[in-house]
N, C-alpha and C. Protein backbone atom coordinates (compact mmCIF):
# COMPACT_ATOMS: atom_id res chain seq x y z
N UNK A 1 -58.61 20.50 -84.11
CA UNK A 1 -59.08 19.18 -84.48
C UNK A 1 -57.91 18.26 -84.81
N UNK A 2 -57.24 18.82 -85.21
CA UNK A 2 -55.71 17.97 -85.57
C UNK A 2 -55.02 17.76 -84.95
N UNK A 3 -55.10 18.55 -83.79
CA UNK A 3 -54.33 18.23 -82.01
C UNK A 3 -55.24 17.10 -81.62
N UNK A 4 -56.38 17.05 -81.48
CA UNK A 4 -56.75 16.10 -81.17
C UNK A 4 -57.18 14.72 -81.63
N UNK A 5 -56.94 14.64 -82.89
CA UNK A 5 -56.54 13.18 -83.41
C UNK A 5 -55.08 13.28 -83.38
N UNK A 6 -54.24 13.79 -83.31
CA UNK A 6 -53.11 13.10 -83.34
C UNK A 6 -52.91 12.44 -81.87
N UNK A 7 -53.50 13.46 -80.62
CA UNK A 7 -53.54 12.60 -79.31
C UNK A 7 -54.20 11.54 -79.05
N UNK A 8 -55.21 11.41 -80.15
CA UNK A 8 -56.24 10.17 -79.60
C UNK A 8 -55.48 8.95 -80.64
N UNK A 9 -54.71 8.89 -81.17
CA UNK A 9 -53.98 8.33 -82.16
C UNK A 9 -52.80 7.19 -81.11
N UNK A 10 -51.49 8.53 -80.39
CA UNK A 10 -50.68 8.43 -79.54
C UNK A 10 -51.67 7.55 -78.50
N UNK A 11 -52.27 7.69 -77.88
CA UNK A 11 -53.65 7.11 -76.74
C UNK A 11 -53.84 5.56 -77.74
N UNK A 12 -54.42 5.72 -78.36
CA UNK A 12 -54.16 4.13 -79.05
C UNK A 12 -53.09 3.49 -78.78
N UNK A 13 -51.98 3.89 -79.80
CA UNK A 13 -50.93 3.34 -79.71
C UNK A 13 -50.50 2.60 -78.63
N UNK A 14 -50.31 3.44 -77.71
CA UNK A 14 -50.16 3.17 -76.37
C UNK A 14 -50.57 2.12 -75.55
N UNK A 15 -52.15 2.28 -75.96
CA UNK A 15 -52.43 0.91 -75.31
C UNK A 15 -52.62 -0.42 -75.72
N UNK A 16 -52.46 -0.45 -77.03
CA UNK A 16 -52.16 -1.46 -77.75
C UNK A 16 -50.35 -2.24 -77.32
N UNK A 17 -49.65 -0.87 -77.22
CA UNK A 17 -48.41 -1.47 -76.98
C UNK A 17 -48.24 -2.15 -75.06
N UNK A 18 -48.90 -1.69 -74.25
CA UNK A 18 -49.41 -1.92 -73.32
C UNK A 18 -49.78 -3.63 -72.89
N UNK A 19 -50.99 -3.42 -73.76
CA UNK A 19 -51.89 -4.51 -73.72
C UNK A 19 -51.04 -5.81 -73.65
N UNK A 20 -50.30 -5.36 -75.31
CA UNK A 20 -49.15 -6.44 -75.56
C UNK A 20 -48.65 -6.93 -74.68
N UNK A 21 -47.58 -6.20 -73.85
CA UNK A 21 -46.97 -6.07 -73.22
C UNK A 21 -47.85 -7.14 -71.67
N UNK A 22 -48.39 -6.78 -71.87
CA UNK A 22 -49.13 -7.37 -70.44
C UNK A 22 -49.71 -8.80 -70.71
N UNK A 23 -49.80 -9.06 -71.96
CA UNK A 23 -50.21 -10.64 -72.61
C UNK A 23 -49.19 -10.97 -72.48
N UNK A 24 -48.10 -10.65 -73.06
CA UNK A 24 -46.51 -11.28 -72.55
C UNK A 24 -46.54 -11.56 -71.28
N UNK A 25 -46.58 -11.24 -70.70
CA UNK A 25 -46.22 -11.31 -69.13
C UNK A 25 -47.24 -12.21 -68.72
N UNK A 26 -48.47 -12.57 -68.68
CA UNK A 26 -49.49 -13.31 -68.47
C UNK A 26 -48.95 -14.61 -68.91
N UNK A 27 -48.77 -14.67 -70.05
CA UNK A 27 -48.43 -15.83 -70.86
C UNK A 27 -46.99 -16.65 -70.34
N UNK A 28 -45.80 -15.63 -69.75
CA UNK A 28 -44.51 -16.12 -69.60
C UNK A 28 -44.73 -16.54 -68.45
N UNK A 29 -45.68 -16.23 -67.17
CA UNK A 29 -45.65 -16.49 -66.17
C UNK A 29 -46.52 -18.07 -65.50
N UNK A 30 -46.78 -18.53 -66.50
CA UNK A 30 -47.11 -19.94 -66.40
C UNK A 30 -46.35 -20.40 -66.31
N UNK A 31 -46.31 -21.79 -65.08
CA UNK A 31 -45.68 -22.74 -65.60
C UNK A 31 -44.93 -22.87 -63.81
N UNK A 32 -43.69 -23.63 -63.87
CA UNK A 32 -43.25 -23.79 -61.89
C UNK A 32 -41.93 -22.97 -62.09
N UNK A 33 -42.00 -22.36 -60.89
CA UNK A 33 -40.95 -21.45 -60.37
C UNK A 33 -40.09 -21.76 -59.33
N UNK A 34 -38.24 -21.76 -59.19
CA UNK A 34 -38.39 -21.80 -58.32
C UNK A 34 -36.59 -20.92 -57.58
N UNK A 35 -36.99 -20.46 -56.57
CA UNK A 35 -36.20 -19.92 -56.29
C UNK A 35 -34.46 -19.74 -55.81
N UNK A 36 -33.81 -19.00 -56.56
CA UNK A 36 -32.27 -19.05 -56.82
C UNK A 36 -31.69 -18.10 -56.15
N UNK A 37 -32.58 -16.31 -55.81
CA UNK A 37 -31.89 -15.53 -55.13
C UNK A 37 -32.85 -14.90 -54.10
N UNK A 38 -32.45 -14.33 -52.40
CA UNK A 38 -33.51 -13.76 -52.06
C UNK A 38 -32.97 -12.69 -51.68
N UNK A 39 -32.84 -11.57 -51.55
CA UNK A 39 -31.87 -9.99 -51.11
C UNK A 39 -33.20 -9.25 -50.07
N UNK A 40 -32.72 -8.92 -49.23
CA UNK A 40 -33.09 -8.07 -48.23
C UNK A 40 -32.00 -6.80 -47.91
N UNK A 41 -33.22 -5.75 -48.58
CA UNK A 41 -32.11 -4.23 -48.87
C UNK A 41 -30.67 -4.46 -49.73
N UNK A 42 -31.01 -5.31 -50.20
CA UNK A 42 -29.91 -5.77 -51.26
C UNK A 42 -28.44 -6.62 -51.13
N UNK A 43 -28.80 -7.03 -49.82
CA UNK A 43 -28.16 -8.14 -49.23
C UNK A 43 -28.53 -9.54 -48.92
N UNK A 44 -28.06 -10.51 -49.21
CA UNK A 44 -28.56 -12.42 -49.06
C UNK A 44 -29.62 -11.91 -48.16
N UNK A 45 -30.56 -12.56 -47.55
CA UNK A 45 -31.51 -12.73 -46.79
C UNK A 45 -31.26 -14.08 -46.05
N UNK A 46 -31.97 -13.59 -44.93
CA UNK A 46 -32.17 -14.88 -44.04
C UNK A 46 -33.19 -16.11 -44.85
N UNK A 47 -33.61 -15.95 -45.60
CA UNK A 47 -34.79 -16.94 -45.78
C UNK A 47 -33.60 -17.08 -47.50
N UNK A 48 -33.86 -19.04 -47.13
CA UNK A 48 -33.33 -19.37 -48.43
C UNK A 48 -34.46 -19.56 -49.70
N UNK A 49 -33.79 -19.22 -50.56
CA UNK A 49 -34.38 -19.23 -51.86
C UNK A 49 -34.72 -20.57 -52.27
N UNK A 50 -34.06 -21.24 -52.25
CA UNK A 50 -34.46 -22.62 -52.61
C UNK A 50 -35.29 -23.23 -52.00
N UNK A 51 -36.30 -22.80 -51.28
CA UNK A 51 -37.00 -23.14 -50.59
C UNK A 51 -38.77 -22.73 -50.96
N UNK A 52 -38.33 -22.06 -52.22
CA UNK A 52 -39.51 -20.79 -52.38
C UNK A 52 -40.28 -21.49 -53.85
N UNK A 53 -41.41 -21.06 -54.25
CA UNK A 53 -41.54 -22.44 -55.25
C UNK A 53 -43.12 -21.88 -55.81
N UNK A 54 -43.24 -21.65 -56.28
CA UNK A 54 -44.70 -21.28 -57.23
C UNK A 54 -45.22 -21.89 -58.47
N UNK A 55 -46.18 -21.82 -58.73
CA UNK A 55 -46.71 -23.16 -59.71
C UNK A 55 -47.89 -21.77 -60.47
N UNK A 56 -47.73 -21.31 -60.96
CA UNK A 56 -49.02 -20.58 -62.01
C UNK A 56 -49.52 -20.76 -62.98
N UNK A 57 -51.17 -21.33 -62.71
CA UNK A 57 -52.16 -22.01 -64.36
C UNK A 57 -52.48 -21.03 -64.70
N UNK A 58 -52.72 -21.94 -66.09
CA UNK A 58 -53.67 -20.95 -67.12
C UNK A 58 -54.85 -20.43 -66.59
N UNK A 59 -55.50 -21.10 -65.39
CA UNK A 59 -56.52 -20.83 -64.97
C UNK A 59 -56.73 -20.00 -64.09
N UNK A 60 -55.59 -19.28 -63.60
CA UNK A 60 -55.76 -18.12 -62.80
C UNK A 60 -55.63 -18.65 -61.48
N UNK A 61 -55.15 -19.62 -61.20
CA UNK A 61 -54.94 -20.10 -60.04
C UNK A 61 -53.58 -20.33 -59.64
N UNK A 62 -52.98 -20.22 -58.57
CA UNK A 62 -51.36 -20.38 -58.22
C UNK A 62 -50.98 -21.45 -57.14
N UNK A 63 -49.88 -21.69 -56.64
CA UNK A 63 -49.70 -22.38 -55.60
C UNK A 63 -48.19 -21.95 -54.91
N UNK A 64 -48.04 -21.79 -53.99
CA UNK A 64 -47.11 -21.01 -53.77
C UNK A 64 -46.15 -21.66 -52.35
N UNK A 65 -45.12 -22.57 -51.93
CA UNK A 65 -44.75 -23.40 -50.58
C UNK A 65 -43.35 -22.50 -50.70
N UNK A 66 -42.89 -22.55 -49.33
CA UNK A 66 -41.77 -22.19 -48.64
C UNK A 66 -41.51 -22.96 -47.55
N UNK A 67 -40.26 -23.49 -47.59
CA UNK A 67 -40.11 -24.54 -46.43
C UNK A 67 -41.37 -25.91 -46.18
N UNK A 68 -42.14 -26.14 -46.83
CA UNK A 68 -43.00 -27.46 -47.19
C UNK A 68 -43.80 -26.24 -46.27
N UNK A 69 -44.31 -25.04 -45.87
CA UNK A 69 -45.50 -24.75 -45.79
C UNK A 69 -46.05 -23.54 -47.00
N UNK A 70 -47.47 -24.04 -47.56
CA UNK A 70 -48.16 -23.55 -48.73
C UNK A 70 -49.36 -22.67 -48.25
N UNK A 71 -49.63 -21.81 -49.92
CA UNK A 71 -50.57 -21.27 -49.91
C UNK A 71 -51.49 -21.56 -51.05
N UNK A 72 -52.26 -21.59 -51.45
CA UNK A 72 -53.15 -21.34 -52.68
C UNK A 72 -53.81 -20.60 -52.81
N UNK A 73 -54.61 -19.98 -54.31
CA UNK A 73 -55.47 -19.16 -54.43
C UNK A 73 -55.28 -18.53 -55.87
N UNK A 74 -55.46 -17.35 -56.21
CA UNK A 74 -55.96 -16.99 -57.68
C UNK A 74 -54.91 -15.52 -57.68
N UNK A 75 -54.53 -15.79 -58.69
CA UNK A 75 -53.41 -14.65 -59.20
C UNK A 75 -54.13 -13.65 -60.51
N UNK A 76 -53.49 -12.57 -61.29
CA UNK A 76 -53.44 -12.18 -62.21
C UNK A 76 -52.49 -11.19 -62.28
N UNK A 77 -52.18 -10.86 -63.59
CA UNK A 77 -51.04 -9.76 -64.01
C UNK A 77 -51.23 -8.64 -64.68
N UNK A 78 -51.29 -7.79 -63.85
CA UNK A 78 -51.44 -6.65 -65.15
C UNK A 78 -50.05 -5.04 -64.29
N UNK A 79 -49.44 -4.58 -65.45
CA UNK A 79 -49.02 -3.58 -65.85
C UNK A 79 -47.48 -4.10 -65.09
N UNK A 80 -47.05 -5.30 -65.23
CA UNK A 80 -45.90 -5.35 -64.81
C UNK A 80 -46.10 -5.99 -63.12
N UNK A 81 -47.28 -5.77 -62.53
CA UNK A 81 -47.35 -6.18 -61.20
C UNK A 81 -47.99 -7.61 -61.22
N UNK A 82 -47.84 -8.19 -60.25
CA UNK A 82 -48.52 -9.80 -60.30
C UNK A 82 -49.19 -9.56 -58.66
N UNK A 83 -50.70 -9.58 -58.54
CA UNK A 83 -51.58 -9.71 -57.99
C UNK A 83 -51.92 -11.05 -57.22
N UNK A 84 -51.69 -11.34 -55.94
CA UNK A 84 -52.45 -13.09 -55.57
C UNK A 84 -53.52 -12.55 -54.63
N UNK A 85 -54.13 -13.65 -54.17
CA UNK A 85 -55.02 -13.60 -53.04
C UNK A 85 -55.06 -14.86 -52.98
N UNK A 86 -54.52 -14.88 -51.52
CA UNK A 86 -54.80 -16.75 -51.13
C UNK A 86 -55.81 -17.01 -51.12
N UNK A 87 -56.04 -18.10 -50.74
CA UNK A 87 -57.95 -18.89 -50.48
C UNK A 87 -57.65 -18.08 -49.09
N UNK A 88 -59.20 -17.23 -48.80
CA UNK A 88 -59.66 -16.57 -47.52
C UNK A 88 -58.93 -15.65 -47.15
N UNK A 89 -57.70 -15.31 -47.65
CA UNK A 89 -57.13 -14.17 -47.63
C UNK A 89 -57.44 -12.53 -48.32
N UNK A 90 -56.03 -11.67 -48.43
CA UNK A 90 -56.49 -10.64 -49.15
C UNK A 90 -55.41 -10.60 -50.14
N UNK A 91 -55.84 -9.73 -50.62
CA UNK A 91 -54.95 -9.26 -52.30
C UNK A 91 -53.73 -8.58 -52.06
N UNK A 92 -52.47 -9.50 -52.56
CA UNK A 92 -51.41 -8.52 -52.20
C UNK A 92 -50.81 -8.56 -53.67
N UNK A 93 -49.85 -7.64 -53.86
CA UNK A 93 -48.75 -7.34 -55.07
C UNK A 93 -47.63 -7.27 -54.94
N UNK A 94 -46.66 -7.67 -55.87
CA UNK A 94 -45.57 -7.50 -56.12
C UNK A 94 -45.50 -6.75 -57.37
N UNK A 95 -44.36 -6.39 -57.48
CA UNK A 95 -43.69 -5.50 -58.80
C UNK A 95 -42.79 -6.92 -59.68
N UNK A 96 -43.05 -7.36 -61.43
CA UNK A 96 -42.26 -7.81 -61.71
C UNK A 96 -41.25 -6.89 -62.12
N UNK A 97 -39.79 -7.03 -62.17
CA UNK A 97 -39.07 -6.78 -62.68
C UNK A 97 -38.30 -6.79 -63.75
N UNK A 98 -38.40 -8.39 -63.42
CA UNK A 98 -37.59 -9.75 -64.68
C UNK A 98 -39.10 -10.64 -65.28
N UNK A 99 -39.06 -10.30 -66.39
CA UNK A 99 -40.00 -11.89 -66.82
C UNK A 99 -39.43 -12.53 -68.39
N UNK A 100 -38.76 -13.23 -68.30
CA UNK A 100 -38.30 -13.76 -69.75
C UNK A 100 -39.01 -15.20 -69.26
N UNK A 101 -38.31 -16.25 -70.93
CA UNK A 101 -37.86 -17.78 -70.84
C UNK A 101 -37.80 -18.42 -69.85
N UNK A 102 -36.93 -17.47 -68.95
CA UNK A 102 -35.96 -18.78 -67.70
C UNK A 102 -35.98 -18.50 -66.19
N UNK A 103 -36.70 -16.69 -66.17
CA UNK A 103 -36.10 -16.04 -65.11
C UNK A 103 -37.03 -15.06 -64.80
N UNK A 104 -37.92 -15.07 -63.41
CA UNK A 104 -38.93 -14.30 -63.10
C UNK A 104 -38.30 -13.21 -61.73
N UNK A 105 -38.22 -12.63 -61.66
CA UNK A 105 -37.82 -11.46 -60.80
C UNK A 105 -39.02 -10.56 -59.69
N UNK A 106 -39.34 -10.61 -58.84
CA UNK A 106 -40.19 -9.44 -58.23
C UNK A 106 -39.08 -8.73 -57.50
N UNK A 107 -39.85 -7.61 -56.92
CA UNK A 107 -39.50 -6.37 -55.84
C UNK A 107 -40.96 -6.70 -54.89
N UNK A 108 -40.51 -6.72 -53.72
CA UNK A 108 -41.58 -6.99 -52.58
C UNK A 108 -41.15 -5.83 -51.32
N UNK A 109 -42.00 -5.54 -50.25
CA UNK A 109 -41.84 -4.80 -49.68
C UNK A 109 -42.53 -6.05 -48.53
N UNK A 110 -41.48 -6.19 -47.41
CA UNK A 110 -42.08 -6.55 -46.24
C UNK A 110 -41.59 -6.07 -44.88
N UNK A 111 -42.49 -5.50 -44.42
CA UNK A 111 -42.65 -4.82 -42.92
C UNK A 111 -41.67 -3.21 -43.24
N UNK A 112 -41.52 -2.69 -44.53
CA UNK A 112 -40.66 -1.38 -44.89
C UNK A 112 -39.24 -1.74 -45.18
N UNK A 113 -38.79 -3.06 -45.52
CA UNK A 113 -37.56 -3.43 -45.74
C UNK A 113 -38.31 -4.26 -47.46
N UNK A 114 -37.04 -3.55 -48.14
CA UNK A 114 -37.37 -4.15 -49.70
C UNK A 114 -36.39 -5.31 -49.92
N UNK A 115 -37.17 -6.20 -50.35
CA UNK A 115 -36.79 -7.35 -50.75
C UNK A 115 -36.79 -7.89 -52.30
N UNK A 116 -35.87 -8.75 -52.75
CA UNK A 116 -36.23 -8.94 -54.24
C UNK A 116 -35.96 -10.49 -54.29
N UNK A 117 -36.82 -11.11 -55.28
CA UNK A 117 -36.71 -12.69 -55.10
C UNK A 117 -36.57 -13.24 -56.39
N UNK A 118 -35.57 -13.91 -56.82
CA UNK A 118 -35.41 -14.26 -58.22
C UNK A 118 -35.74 -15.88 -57.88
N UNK A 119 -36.38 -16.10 -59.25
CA UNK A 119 -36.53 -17.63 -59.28
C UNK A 119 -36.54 -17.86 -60.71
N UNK A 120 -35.84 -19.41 -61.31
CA UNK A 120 -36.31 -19.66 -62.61
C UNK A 120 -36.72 -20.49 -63.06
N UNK A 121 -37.38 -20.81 -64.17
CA UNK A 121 -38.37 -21.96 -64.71
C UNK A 121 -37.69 -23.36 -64.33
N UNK A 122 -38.97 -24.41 -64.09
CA UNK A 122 -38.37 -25.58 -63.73
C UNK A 122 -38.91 -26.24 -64.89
């Protein structure tokens, strides 16, 4: 019995520290983004960063242009990953890496080549 409140205890904890953790990230990720680095396999990329540009409301909605062509649609965050789905599209993810103040970070995977895209608050 004492093994098992101390695990269901640890199991709390946990997801309380979790939870936290994931309100942070919800909360920091408002606001316009925009992009400073893009690495493909950990080298510059062909596609410039400054070109890359995201806008995320409180309302669960995003906006997302590269080169003046856009997407829209509805985001959310949970466990470190950031979730979109354009309008009429499907649900894709990224991994955050970085989320402070100034500086949002993913890891993306496109076509089996990993990519990472830094951008920071405007």
């Amino acid at each position: 019995m004492h093994k098992s409140s101390f695990l269901a205890i640890i199991i709390i904890i946990a997801s309380v520290l979790l939870s936290c953790d994931n309100s942070k990230d919800k909360e920091l990720i408002i606001g316009h983004w925009t992009g400073v680095e893009w690495l493909e396999e950990g080298a510059p990329s062909v596609y410039t960063p400054g070109d890359a540009s995201f806008q995320f409301e409180t309302t669960g909605n995003y906006t997302f242009t590269y080169a003046g062509n856009g997407e829209q649609g509805k985001y959310f965050v949970s466990n470190h990953e950031l979730f979109t789905t354009p309008d009429g599209g499907i649900k894709m993810m990224v991994k955050i890496i970085k989320l402070d103040q100034d500086t949002l970070r993913f890891d993306m995977n496109r076509g089996g080549k990993s990519e990472q895209l830094t951008l920071v608050r405007e």
